[in-house]
Protein backbone atom coordinates (compact mmCIF):
# COMPACT_ATOMS: atom_id res chain seq x y z
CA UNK A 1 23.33 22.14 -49.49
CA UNK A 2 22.71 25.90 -50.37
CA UNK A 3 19.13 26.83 -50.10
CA UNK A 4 19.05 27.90 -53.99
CA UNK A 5 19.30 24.26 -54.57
CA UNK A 6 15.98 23.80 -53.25
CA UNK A 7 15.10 26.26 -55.23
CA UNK A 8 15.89 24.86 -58.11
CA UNK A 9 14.41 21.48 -56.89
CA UNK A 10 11.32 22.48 -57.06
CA UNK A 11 11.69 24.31 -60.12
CA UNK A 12 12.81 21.26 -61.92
CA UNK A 13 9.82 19.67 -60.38
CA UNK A 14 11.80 15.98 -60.70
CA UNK A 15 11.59 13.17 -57.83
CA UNK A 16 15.65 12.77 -58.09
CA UNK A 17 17.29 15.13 -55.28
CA UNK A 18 20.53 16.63 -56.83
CA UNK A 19 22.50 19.86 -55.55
CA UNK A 20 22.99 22.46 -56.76
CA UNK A 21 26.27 21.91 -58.62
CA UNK A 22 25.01 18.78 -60.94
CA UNK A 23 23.65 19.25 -64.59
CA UNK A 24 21.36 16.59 -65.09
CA UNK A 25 19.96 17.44 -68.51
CA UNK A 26 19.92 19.53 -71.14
CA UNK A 27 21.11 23.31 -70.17
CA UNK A 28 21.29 22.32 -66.69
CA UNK A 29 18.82 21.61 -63.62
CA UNK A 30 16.60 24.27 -64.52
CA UNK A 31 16.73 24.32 -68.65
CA UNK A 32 18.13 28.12 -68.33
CA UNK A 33 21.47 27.61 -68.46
CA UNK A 34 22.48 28.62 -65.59
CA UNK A 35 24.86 27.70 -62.89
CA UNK A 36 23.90 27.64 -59.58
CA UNK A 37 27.31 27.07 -57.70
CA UNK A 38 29.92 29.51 -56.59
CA UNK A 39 33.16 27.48 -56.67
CA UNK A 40 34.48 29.14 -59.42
CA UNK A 41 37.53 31.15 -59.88
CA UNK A 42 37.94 34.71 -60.49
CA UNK A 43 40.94 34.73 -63.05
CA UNK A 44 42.51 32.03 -65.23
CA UNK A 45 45.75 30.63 -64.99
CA UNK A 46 47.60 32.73 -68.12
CA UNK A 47 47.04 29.11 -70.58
CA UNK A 48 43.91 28.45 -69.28
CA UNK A 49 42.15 26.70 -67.68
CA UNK A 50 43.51 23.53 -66.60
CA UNK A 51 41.99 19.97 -68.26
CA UNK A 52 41.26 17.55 -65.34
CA UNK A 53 40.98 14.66 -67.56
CA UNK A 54 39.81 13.90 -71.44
CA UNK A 55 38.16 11.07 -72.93
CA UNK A 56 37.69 9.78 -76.40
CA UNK A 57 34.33 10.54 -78.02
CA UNK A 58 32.82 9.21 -81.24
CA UNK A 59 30.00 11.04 -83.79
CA UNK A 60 27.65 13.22 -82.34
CA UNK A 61 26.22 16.62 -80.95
CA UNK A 62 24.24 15.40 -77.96
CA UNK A 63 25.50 17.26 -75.81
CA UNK A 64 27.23 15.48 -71.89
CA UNK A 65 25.48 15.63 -68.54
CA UNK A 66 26.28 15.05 -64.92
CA UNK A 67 25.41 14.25 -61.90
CA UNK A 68 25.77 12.25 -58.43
CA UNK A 69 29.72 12.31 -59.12
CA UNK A 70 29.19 10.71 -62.57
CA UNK A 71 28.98 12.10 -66.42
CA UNK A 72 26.90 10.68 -69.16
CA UNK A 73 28.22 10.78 -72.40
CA UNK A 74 26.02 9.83 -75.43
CA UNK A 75 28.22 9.17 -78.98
CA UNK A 76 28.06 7.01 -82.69
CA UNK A 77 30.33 4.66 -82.08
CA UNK A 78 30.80 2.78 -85.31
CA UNK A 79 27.19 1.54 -85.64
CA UNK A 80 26.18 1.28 -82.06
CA UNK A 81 24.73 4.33 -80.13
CA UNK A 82 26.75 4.25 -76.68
CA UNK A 83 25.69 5.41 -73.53
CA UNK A 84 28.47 5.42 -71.00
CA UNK A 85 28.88 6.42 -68.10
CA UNK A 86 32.21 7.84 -66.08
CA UNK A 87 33.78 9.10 -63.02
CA UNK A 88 33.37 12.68 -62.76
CA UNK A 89 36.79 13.32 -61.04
CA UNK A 90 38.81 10.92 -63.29
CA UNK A 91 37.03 9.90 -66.38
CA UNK A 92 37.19 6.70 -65.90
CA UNK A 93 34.59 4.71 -67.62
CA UNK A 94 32.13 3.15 -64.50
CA UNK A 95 29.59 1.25 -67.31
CA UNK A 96 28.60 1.60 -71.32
CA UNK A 97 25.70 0.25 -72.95
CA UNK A 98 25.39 0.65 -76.62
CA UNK A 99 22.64 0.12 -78.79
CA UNK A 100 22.40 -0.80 -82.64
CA UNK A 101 21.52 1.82 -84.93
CA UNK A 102 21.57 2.68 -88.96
CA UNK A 103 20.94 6.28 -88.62
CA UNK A 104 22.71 7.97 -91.96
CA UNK A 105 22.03 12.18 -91.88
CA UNK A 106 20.94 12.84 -95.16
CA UNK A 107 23.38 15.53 -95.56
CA UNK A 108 26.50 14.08 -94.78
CA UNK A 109 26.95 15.90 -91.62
CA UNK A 110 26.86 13.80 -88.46
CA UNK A 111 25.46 10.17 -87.58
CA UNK A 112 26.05 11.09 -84.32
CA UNK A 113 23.10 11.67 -81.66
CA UNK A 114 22.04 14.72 -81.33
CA UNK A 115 19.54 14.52 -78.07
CA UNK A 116 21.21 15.55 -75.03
CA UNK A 117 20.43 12.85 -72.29
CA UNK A 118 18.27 13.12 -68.59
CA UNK A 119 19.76 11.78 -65.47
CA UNK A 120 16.47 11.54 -63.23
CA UNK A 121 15.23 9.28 -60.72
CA UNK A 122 17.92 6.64 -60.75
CA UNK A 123 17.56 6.64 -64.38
CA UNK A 124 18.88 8.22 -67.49
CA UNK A 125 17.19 8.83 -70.98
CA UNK A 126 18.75 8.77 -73.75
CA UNK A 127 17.08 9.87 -77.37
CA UNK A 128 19.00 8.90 -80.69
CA UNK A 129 19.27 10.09 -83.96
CA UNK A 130 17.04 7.96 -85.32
CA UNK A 131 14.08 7.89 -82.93
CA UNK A 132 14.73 5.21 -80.38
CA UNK A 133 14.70 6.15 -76.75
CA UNK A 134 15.85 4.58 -74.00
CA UNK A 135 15.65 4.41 -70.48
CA UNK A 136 18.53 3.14 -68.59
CA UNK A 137 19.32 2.04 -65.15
CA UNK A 138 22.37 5.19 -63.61
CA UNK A 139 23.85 2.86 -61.53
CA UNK A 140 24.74 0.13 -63.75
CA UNK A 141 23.30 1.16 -67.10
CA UNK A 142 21.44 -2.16 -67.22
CA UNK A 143 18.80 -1.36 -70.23
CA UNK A 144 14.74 -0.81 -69.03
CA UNK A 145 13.05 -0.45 -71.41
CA UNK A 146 13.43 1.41 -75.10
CA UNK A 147 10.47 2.94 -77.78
CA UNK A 148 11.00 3.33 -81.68
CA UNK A 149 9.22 6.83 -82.44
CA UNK A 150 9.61 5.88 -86.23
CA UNK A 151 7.75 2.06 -85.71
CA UNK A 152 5.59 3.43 -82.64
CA UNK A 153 4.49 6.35 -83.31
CA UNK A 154 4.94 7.08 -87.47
CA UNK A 155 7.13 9.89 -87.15
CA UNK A 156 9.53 11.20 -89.62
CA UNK A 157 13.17 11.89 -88.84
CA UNK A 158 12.98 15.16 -90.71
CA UNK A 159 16.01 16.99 -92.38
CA UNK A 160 18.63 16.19 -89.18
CA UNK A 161 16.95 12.98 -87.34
CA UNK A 162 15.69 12.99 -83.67
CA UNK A 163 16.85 16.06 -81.52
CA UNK A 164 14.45 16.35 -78.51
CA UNK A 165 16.32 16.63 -75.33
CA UNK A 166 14.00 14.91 -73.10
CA UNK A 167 12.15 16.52 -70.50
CA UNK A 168 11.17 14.93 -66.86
CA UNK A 169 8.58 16.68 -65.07
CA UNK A 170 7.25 14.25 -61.66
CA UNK A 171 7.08 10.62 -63.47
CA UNK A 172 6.42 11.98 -67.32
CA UNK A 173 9.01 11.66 -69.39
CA UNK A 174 8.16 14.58 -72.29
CA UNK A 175 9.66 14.48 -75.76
CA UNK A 176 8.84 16.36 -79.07
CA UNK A 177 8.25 13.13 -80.91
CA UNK A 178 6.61 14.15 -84.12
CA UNK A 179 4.28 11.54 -84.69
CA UNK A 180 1.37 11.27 -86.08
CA UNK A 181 -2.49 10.88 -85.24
CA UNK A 182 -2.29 13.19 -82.04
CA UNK A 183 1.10 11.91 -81.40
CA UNK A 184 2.94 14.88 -81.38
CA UNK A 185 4.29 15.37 -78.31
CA UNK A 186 4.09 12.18 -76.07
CA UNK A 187 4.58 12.04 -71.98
CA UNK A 188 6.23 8.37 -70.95
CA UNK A 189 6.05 6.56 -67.70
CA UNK A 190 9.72 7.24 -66.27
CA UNK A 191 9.62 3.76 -64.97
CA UNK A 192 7.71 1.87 -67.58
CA UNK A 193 8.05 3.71 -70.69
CA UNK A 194 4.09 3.53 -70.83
CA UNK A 195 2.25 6.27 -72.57
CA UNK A 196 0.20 8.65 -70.37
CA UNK A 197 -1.00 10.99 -73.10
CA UNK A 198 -0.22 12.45 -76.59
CA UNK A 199 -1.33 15.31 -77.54
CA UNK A 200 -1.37 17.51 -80.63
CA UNK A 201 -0.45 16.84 -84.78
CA UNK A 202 2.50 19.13 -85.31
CA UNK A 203 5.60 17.98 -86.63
CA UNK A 204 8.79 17.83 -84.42
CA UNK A 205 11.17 20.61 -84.52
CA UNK A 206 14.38 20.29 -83.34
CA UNK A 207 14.46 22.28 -79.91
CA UNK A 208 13.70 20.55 -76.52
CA UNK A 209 10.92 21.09 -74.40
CA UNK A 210 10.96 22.94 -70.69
CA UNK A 211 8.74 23.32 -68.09
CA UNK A 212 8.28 26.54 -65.69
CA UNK A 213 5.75 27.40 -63.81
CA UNK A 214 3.67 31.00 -65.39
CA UNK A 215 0.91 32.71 -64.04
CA UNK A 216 0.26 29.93 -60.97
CA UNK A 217 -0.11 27.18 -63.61
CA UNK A 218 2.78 24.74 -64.74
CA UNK A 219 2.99 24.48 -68.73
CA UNK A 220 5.29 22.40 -70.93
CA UNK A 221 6.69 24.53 -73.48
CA UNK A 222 7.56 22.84 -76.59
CA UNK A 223 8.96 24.50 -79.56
CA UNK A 224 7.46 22.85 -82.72
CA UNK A 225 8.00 22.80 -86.00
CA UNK A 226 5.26 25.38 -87.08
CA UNK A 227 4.14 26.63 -83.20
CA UNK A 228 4.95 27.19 -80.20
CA UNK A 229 2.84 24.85 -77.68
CA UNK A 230 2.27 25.14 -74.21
CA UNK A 231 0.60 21.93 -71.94
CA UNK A 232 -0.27 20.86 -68.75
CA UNK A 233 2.73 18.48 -68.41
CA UNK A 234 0.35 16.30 -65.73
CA UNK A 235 -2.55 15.62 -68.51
CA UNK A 236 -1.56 17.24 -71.67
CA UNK A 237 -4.48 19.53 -72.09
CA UNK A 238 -3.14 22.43 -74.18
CA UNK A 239 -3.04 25.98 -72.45
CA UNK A 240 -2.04 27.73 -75.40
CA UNK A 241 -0.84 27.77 -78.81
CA UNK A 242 1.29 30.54 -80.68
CA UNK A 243 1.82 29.67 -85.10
CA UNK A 244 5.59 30.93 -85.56
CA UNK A 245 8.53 29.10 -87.18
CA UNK A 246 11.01 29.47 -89.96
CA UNK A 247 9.82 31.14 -93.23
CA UNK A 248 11.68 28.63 -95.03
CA UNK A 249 10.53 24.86 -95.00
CA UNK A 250 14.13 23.62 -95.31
CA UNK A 251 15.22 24.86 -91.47
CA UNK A 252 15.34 24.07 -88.18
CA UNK A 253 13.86 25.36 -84.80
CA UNK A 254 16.70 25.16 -81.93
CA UNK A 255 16.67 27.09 -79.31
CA UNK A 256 14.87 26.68 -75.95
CA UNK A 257 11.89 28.71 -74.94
CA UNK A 258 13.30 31.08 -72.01
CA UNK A 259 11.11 32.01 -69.49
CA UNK A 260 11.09 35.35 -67.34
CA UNK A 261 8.38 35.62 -64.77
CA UNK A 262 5.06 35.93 -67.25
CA UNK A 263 6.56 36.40 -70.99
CA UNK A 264 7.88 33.85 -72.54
CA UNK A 265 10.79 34.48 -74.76
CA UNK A 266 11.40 32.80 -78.66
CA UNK A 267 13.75 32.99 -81.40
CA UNK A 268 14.46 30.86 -84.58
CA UNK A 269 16.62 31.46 -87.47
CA UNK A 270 15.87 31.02 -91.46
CA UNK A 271 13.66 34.44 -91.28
CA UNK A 272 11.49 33.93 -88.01
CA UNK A 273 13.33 36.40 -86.10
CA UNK A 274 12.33 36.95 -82.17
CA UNK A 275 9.05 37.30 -80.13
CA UNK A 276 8.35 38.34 -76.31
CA UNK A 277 4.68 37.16 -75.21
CA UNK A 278 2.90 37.78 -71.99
CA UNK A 279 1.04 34.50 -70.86
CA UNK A 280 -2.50 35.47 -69.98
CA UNK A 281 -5.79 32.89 -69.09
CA UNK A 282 -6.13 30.94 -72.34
CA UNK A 283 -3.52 32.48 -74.19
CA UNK A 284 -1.04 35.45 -74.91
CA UNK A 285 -0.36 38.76 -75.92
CA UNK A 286 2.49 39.36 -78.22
CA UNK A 287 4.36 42.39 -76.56
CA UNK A 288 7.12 42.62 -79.37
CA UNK A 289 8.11 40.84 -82.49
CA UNK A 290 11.10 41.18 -85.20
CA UNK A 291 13.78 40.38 -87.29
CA UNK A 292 16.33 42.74 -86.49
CA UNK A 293 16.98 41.36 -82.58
CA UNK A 294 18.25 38.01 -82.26
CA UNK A 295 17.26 35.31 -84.44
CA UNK A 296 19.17 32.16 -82.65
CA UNK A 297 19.51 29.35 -85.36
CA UNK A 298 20.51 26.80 -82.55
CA UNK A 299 21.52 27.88 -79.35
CA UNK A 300 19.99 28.90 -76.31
CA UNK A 301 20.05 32.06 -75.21
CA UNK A 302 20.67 32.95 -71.59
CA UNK A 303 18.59 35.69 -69.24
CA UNK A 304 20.76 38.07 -66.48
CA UNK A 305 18.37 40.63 -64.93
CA UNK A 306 16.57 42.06 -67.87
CA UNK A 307 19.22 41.10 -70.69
CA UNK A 308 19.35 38.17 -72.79
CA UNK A 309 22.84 36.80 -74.30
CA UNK A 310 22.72 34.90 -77.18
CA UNK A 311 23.90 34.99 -81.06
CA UNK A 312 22.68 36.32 -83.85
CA UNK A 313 22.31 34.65 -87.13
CA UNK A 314 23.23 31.49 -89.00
CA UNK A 315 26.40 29.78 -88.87
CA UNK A 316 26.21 27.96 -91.99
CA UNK A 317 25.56 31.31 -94.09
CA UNK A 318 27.30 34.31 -94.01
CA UNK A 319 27.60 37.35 -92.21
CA UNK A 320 29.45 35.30 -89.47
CA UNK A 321 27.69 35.51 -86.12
CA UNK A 322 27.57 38.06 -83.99
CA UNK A 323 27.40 37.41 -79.58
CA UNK A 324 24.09 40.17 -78.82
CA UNK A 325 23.14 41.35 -75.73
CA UNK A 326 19.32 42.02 -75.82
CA UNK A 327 17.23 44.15 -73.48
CA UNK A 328 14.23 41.51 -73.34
CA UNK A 329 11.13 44.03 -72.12
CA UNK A 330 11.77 46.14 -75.53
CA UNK A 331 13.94 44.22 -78.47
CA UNK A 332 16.68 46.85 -78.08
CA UNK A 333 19.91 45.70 -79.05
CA UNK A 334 22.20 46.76 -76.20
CA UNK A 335 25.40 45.74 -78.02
CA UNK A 336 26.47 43.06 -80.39
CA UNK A 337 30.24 42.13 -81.67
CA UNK A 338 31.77 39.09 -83.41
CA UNK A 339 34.91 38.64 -81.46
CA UNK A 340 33.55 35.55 -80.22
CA UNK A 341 32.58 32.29 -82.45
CA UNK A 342 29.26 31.29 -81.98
CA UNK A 343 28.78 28.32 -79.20
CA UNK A 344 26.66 26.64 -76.62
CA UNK A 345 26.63 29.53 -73.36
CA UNK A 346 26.56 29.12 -70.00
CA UNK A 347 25.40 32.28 -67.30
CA UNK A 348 27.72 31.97 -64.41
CA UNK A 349 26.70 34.48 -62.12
CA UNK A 350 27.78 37.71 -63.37
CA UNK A 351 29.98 35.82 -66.74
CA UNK A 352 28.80 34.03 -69.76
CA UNK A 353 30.99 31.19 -70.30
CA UNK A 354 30.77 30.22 -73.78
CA UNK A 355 32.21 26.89 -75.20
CA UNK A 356 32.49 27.91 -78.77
CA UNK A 357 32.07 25.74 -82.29
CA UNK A 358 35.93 26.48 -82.60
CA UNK A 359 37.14 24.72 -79.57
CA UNK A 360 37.80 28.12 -77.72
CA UNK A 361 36.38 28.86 -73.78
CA UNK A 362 35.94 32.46 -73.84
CA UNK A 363 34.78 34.22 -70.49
CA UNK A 364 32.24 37.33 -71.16
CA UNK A 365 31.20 39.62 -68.42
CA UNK A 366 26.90 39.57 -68.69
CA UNK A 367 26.58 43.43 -68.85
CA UNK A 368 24.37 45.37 -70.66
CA UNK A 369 26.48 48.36 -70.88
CA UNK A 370 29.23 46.61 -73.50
CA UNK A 371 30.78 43.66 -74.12
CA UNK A 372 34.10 42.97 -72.10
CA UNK A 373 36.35 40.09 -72.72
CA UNK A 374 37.72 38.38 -69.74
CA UNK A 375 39.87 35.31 -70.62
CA UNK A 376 39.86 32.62 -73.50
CA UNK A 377 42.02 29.38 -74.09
CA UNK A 378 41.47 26.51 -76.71
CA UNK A 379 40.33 23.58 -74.99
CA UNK A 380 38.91 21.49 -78.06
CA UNK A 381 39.48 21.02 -81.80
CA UNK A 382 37.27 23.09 -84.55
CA UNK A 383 34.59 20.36 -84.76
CA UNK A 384 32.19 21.31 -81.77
CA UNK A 385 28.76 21.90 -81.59
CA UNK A 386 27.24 19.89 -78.46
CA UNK A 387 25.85 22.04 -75.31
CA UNK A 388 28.28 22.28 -72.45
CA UNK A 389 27.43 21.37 -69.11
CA UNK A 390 29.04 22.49 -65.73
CA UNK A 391 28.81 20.63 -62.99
CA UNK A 392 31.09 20.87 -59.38
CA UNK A 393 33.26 23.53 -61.07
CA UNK A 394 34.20 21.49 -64.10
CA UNK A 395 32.97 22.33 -67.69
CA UNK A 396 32.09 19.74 -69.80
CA UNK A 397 32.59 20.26 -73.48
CA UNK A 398 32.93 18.34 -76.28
CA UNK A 399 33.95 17.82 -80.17
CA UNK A 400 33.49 15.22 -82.98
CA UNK A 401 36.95 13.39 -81.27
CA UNK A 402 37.19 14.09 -77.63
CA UNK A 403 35.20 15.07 -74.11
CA UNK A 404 37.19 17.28 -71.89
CA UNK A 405 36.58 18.07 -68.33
CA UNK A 406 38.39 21.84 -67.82
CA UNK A 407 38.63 22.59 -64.33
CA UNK A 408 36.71 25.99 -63.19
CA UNK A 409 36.93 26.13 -59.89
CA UNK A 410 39.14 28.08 -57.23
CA UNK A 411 42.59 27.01 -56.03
């Protein structure tokens, strides 16, 4: 094992020991989605990338994690929510465990989950569309035990239903539940399920928390629906709070906090725009605000010395898209094209390797100077929205129909 896997250990501040290599939850080990190993290969093959295996997928946009040599893969199948789990080399299906659900989006869209799960301490987590969360056993996928956020906790499933990609930090289990009487954001015993605090009133949004540590102190960020929040993640006491959000009530909040050194980095679509703020005893500065940088309706964005990478506007409105690159300390746009379609990213050293909504894998080089295209193939159909995951040189991407594993690495 490298030693930036102990780096990112700690950084993850989980019990579960994983190289460097896995992707155990939502944008990988540290929520910064980033990839930490260097098996990959320089060029493509002249069709791409090759696919090491596929797999049948039902509804659904959470998004597939891996670890340990094994890939989780959370779908709507018919009207069971289905946990399963495979081989990572093969695809072959090692256990499932589904669970009964009536979840119907109110907009015709997807029934689908849209929570990406956590592989952590011999467990996974799994949060559905429609609020029920559930902790599994990884080696066999024998059910431990499960919480209704709708019956427990009287929260609403909003415009899109449940979303939070849960969070382990030590044995809490955080997720953006929503709920109400001080039951907004709620920390779970990773082995019990147990409560071991709520804290705060506001509504759920529909990005996941992360945790980093800022200034000496660790703080939970969570993204919600009218604020961003900041907690101690061992007790819930809130460090700070910061109002920003949509303009519109009919929108969503997506994208991840991103975190570089002491500023803390947010974006959100429907008219919010962007803010950098410094993180200072009891609070924070805002060092820049506006409209005009890189409002992200959904995805993350990613950080490369300096620069964030990440798209601008919405993709259910026009104009289409465009890929930005983003000097962070100022706002200054760097560059910013459309020749890619707008999907999940992933920093790979000195690349961005972007699984778009099209079914293309397009390889961009992360410099600020201008945007160079390296390589692209189509590796899925035009239905895809989920966050990729690379783990052990294969990307993990998937559509309303199918989960491919592409094969990154070096010959």
């Amino acid at each position: 094992m490298h030693l930036t896997a102990w780096t990112c250990l700690c950084l993850l501040g989980s019990a579960l020991v994983l190289p460097a290599a896995d992707w155990p939850q939502f944008l990988g080990p540290t929520r910064n989605a980033s990839y930490a190993g260097n098996d990959l290969a320089d060029t493509w093959p002249k069709d791409g990338p090759p696919i090491a295996w596929q797999k049948k997928a039902g509804a659904g946009w959470a998004g597939p994690v891996a670890a340990g040599g094994k890939v989780i893969l959370f779908h709507r199948v018919m009207n069971e929510e289905v946990v399963e789990c495979l081989d990572a080399k093969t695809g072959r299906e090692l256990w499932k465990q589904p669970f009964a659900t009536a979840y119907t989006d109110n907009f015709g869209f997807d029934n689908g989950p849209r929570a990406t799960p956590c592989i952590a301490d011999g467990r996974v987590f799994a949060f559905g569309a429609n609020g029920n969360l559930h902790a599994l056993d990884f080696a066999t996928g024998k059910p431990l035990w499960s919480v209704a956020a709708q019956a427990d906790f009287g929260a609403d499933k909003g415009f899109f239903g449940f979303a939070c990609s849960p969070l382990v930090e030590g044995r809490a289990l955080l997720v953006n539940v929503g709920g109400k009487n001080g039951a907004g954001i709620v920390a779970f015993d990773t082995a019990t399920g147990k409560v071991l605090w709520q804290a705060h009133d506001e509504e759920a949004s529909y990005s996941s928390p992360m945790a980093a540590t800022i200034a000496g102190q660790r703080h939970a960020l969570f993204f919600a629906r009218h604020q961003l929040v900041s907690l101690d993640p061992a007790n819930g006491k809130v460090r700070f709070t910061f109002p920003w959000g949509p303009k519109m009530q009919a929108s969503v909040s997506a994208a991840v906090p991103v975190v570089s050194g002491d500023t803390v980095f947010i974006s959100a679509g429907y008219g919010a725009g962007a803010a950098l703020l410094r993180v200072k005893a009891g609070g924070v500065d805002k060092l820049w605000s506006g409209e005009e940088q890189l409002t992200a309706q959904y995805v993350t964005p990613v950080l490369r010395d300096g620069f964030l990478y990440g798209f601008e506007g919405r993709v259910d409105t026009g104009p289409r898209p465009e890929l930005r690159c983003v000097e962070l300390a100022t706002g200054k746009v760097r560059w910013s094209t459309e020749r890619v379609v707008h999907g999940g990213i992933i920093l790979t050293g000195g690349e961005l390797i972007i699984a778009s909504d099209s079914g293309e894998l397009v390889r961009v080089a992360a410099d600020p100077k201008a945007f160079v295209e390296k390589a692209r193939a189509q590796i899925l159909g035009r239905e895809g929205r989920a966050q990729p995951a690379l783990a052990n040189g294969l990307l993990l991407a998937r559509d309303k129909g199918k989960l491919v594993a592409v094969d990154l690495r070096r010959r």
